[in-house]
N, C-alpha and C. Protein backbone atom coordinates (compact mmCIF):
# COMPACT_ATOMS: atom_id res chain seq x y z
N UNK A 1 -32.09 127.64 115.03
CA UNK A 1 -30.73 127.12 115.13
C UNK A 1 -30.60 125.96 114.16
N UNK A 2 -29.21 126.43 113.40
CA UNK A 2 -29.53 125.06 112.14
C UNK A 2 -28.48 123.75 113.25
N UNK A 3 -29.25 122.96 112.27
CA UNK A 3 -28.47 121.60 112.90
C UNK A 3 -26.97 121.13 113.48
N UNK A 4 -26.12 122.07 112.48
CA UNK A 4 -24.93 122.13 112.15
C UNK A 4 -24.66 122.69 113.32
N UNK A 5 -25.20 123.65 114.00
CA UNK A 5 -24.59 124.48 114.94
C UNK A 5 -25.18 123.84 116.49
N UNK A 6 -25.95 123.17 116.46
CA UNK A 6 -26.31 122.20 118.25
C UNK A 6 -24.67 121.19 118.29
N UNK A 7 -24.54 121.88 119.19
CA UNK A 7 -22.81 120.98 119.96
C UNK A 7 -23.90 119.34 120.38
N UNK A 8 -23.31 118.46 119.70
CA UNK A 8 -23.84 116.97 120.58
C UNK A 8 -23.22 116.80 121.61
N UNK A 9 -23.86 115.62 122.74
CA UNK A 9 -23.00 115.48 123.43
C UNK A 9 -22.08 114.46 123.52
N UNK A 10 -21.39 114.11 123.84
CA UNK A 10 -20.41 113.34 123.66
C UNK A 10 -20.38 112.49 125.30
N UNK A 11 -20.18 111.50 124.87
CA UNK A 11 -19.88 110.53 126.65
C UNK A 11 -19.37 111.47 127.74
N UNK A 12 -18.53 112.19 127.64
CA UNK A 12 -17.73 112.59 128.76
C UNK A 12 -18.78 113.95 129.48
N UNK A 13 -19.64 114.29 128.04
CA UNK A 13 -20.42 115.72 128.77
C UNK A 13 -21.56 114.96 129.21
N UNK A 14 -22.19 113.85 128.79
CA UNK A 14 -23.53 113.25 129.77
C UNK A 14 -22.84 112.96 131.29
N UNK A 15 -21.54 111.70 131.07
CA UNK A 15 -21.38 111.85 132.16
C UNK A 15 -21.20 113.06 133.18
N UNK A 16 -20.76 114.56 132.79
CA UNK A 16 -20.68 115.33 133.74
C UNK A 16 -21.94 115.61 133.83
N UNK A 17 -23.15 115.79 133.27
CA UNK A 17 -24.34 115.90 133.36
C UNK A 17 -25.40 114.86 134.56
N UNK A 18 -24.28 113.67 134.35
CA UNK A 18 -25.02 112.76 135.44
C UNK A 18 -24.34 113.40 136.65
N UNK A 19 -23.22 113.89 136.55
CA UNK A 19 -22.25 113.96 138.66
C UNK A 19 -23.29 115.16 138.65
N UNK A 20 -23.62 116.38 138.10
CA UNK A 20 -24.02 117.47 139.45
C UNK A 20 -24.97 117.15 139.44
N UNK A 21 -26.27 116.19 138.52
CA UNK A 21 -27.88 115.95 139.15
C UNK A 21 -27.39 115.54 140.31
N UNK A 22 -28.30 115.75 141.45
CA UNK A 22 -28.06 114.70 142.80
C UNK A 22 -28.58 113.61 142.69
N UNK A 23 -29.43 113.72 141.89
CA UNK A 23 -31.00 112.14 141.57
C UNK A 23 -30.10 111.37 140.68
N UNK A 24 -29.13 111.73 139.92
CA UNK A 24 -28.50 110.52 138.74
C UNK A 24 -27.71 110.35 139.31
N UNK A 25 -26.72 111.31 140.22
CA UNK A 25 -25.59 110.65 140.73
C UNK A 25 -25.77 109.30 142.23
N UNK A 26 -27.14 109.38 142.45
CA UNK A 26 -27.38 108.88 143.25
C UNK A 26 -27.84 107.78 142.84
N UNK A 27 -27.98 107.54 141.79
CA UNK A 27 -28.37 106.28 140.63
C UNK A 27 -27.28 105.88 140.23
N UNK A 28 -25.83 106.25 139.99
CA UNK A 28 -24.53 105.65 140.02
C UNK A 28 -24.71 105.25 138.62
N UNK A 29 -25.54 106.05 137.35
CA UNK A 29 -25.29 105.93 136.10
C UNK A 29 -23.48 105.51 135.81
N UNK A 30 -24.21 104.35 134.71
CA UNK A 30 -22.87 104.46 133.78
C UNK A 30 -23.13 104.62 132.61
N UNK A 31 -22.36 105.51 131.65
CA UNK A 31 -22.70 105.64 130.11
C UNK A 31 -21.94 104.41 129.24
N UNK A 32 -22.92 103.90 128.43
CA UNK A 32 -22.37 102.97 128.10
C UNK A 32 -22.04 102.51 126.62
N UNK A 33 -23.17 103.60 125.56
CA UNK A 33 -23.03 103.54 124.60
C UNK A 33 -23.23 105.13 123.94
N UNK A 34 -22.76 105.93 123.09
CA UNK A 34 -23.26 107.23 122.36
C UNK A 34 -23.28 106.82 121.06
N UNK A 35 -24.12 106.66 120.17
CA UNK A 35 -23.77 106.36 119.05
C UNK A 35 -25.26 107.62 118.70
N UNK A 36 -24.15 108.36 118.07
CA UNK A 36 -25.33 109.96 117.18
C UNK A 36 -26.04 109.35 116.17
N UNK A 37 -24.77 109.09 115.04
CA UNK A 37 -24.97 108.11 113.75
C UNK A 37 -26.76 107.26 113.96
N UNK A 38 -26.59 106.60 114.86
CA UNK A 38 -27.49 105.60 115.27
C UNK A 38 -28.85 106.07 115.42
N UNK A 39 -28.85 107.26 116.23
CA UNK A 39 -29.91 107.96 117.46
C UNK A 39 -30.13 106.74 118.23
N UNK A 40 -28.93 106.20 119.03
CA UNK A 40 -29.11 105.36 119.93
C UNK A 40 -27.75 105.91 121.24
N UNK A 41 -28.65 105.36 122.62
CA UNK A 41 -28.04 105.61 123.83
C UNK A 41 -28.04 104.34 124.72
N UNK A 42 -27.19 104.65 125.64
CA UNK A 42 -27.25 102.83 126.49
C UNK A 42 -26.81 103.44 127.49
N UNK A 43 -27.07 103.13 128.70
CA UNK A 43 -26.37 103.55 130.36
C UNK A 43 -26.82 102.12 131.27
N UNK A 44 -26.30 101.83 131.85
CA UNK A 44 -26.31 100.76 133.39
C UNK A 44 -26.60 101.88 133.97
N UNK A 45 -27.50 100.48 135.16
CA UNK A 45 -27.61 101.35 136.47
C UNK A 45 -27.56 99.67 137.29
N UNK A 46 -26.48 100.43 138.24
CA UNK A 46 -26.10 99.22 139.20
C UNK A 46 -27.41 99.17 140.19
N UNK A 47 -27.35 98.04 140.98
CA UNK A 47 -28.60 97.67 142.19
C UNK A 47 -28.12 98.36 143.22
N UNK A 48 -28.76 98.57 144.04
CA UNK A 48 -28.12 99.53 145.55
C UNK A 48 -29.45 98.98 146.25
N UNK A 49 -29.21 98.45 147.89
CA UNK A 49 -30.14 98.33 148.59
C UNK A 49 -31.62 99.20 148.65
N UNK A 50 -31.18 100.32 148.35
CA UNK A 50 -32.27 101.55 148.07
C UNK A 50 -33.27 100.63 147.01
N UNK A 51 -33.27 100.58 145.88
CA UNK A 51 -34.12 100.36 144.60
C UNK A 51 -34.81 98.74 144.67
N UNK A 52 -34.25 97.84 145.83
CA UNK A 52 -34.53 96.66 145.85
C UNK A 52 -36.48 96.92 146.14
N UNK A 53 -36.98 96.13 145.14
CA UNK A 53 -38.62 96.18 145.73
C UNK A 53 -39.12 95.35 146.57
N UNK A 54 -38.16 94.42 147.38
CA UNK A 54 -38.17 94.00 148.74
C UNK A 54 -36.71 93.36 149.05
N UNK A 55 -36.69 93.58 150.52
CA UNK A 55 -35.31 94.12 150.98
C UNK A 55 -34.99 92.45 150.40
N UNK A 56 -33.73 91.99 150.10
CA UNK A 56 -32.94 90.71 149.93
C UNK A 56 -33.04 89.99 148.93
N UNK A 57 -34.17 90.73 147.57
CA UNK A 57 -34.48 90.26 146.71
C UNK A 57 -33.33 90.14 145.68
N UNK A 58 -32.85 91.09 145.27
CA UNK A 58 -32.41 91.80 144.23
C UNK A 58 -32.84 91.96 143.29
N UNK A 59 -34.53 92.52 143.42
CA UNK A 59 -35.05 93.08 142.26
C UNK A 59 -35.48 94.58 142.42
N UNK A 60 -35.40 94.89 141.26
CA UNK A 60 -35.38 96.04 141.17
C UNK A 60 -36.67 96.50 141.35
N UNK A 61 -37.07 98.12 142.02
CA UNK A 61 -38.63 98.26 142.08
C UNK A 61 -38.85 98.86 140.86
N UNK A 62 -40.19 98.71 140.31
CA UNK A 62 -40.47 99.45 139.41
C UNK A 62 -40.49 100.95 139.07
N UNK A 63 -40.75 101.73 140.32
CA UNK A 63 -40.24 103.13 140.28
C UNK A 63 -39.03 103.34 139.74
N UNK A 64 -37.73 103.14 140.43
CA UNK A 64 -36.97 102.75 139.81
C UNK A 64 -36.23 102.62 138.54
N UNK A 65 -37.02 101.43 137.92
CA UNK A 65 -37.19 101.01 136.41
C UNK A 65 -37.74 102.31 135.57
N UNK A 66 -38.55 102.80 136.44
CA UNK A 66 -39.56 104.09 135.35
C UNK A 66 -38.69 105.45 135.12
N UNK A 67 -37.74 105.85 136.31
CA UNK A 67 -36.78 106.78 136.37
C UNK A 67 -35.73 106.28 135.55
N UNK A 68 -35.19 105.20 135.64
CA UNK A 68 -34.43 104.87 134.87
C UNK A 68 -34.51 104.73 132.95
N UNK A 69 -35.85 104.14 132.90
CA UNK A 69 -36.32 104.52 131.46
C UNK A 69 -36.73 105.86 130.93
N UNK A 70 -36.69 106.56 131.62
CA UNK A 70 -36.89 108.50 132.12
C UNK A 70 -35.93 109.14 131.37
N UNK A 71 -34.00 108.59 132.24
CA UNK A 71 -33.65 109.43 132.11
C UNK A 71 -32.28 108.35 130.44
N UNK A 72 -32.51 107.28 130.46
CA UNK A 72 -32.06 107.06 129.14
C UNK A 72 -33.32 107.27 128.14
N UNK A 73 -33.88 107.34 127.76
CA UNK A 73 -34.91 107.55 126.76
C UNK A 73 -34.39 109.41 126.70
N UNK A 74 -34.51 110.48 127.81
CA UNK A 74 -34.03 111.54 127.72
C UNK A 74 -32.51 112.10 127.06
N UNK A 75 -31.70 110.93 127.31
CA UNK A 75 -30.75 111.61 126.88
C UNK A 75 -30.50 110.51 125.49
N UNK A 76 -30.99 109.91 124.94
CA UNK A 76 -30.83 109.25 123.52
C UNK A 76 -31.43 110.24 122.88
N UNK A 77 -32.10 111.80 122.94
CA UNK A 77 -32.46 112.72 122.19
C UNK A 77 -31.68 114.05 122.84
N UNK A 78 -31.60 113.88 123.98
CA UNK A 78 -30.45 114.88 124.92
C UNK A 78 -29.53 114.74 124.26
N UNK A 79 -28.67 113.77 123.83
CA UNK A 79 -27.12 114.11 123.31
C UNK A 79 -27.23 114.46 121.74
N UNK A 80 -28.47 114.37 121.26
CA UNK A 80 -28.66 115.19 119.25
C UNK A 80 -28.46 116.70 119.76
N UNK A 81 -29.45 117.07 120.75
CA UNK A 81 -29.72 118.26 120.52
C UNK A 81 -28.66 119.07 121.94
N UNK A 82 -27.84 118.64 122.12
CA UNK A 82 -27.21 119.24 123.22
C UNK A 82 -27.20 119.47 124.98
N UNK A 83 -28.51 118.88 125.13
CA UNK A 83 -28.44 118.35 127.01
C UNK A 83 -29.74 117.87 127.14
N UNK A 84 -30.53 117.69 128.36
CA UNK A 84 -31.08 117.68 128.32
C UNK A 84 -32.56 118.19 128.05
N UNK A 85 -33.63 117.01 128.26
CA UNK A 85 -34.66 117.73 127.38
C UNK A 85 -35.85 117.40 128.08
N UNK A 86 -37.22 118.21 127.86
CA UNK A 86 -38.24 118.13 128.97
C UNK A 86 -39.12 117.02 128.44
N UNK A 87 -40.08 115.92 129.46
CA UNK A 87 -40.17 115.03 129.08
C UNK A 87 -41.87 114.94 128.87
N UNK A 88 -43.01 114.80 127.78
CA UNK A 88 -44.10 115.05 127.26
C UNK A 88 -44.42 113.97 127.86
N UNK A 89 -44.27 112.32 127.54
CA UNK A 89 -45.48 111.66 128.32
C UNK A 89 -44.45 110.11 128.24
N UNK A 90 -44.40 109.25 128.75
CA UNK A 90 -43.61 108.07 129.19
C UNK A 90 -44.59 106.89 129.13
N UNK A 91 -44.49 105.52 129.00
CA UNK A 91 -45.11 104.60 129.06
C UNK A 91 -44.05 103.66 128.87
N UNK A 92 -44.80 102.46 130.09
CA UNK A 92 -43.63 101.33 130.52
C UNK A 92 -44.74 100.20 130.30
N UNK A 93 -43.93 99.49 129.96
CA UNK A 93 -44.61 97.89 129.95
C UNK A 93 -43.40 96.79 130.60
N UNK A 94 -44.06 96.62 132.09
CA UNK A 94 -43.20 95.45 133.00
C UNK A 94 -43.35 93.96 132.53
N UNK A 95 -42.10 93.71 131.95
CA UNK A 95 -42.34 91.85 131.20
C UNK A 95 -42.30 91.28 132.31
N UNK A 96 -41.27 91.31 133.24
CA UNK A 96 -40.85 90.33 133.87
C UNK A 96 -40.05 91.10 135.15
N UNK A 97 -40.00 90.07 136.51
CA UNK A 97 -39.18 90.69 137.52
C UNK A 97 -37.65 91.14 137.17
N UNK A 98 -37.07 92.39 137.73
CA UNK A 98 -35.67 92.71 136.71
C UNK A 98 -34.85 92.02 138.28
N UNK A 99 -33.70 91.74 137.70
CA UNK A 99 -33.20 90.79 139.29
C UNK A 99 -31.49 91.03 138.87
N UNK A 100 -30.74 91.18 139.93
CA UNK A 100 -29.51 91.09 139.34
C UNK A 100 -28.99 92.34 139.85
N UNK A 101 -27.47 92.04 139.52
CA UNK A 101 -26.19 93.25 140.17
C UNK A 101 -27.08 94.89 138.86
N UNK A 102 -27.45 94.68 138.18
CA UNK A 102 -27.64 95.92 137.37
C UNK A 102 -28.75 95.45 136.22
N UNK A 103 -29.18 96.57 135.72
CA UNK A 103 -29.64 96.48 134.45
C UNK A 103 -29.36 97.59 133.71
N UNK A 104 -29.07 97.47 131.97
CA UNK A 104 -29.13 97.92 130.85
C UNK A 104 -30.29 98.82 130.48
N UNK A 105 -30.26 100.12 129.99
CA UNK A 105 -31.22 100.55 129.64
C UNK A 105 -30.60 100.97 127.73
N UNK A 106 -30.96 100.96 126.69
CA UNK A 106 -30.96 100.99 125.63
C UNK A 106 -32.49 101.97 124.92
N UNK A 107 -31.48 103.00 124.19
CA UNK A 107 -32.87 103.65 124.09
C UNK A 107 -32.20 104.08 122.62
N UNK A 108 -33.59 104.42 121.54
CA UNK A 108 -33.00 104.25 119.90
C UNK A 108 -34.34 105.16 120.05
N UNK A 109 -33.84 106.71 119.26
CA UNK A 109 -34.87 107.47 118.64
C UNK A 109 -35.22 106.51 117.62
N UNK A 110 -36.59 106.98 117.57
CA UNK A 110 -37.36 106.43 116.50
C UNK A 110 -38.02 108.01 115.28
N UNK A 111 -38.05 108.53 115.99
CA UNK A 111 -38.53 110.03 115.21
C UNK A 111 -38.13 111.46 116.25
N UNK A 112 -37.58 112.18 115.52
CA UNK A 112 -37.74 113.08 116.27
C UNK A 112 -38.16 114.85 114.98
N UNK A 113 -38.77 115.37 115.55
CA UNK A 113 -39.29 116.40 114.75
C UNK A 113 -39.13 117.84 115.60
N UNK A 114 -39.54 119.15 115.22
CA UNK A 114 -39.47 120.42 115.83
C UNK A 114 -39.91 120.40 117.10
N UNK A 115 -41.31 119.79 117.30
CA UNK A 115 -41.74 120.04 118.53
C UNK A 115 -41.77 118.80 119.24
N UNK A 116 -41.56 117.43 118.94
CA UNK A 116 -41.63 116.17 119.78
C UNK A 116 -41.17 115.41 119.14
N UNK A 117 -40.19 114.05 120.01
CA UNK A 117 -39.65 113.24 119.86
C UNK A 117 -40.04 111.83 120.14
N UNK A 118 -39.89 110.62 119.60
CA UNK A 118 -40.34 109.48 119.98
C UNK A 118 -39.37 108.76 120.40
N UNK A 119 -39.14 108.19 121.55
CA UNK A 119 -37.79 107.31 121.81
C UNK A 119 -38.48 105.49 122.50
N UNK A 120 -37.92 104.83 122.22
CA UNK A 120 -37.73 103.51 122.53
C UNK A 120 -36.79 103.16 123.19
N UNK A 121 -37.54 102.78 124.50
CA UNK A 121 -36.27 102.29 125.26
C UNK A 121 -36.35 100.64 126.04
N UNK A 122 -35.18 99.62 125.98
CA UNK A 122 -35.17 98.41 126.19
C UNK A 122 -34.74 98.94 127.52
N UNK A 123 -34.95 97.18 128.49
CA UNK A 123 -34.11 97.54 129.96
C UNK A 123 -34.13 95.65 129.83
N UNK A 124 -32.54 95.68 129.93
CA UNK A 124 -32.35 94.57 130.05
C UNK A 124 -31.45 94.22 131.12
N UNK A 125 -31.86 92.70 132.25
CA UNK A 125 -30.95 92.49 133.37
C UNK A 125 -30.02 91.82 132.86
N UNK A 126 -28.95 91.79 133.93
CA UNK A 126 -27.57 91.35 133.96
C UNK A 126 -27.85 90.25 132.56
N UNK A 127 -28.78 89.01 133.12
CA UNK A 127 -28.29 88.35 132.53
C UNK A 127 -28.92 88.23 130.56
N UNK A 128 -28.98 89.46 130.35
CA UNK A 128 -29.95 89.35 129.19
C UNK A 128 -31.33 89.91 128.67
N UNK A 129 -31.65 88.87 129.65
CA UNK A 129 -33.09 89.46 129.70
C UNK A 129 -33.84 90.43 129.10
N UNK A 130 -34.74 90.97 128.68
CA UNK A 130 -35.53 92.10 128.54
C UNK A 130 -36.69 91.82 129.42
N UNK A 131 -36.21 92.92 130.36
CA UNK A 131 -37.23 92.96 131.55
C UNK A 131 -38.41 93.75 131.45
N UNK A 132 -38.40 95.00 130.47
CA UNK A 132 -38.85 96.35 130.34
C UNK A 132 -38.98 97.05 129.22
N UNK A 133 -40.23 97.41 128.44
CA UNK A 133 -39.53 98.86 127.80
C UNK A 133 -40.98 99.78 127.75
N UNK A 134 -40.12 100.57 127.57
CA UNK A 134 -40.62 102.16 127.30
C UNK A 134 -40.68 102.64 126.40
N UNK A 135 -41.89 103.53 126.33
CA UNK A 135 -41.88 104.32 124.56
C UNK A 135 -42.07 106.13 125.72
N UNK A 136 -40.95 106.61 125.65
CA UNK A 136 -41.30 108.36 125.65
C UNK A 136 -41.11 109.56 124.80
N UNK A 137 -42.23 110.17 124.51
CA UNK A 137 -42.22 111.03 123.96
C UNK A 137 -41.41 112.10 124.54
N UNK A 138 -40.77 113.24 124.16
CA UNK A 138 -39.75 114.36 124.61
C UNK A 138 -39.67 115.37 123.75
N UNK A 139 -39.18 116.78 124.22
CA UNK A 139 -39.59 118.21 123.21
C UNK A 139 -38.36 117.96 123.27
N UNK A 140 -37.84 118.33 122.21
CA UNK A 140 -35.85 118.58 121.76
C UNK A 140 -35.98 119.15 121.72
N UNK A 141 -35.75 120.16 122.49
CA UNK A 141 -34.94 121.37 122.90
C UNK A 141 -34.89 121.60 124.58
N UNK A 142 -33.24 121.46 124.63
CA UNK A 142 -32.93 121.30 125.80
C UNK A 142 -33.65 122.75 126.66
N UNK A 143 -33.55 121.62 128.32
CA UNK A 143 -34.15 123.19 128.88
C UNK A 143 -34.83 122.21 130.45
């Protein structure tokens, strides 16, 4: 399939991609940036009593954080090649406690080739911060 012919996705098709998962809609994704041009992606994910890593904190647990760097790192190569895409191997490095109404996830291909992709992904809280990031590898081609 030449290049020309993979439909990208566009904000409005991730977001329908986030309502029927039950696992993203239950994460209350927001899309926040598509930029193709770029090979860069951005989504919030608000706090919900669920994800707190002790109840009254408002920090986020790291599970959490790891799903969340999961599924933006996935779709900053998901929206080149048309949906989503299966995920080869993930790695997180925790800076700091993430605390706050939400955090930022920011994810910028760095390479992507026939059979694997390299993505970089930031996670930054409300107030700034860089709490997080991730380097995941991913096969482009949705599936």
């Amino acid at each position: 399939m030449s290049e020309s012919s993979v439909k990208k996705l566009e904000k409005v098709d991730i977001e329908a991609i986030f309502s029927r998962s039950p696992f993203m809609r239950m994460m209350n994704l927001e899309v926040r940036e598509v930029d193709h041009a770029g090979s860069r992606f951005a989504a919030r994910l608000p706090m919900r009593p669920e994800f707190e890593r002790r109840p009254g904190t408002a920090q986020f647990h790291g599970g959490v954080l790891a799903a969340f760097i999961d599924v933006v790192g996935d779709f900053a190569i998901g929206m080149l090649v048309g949906g989503g895409v299966p995920t080869m191997n993930l790695r997180i490095d925790y800076l700091r406690p993430a605390a706050g109404e939400y955090v930022d996830g920011v994810a910028v291909v760095r390479r992507s080739g026939r059979t694997s992709a390299v993505v970089d992904i930031d996670i930054l809280a409300a107030d700034g911060k860089l709490v997080a990031v991730g380097r995941g590898t991913y096969v482009p081609v949705t599936g």
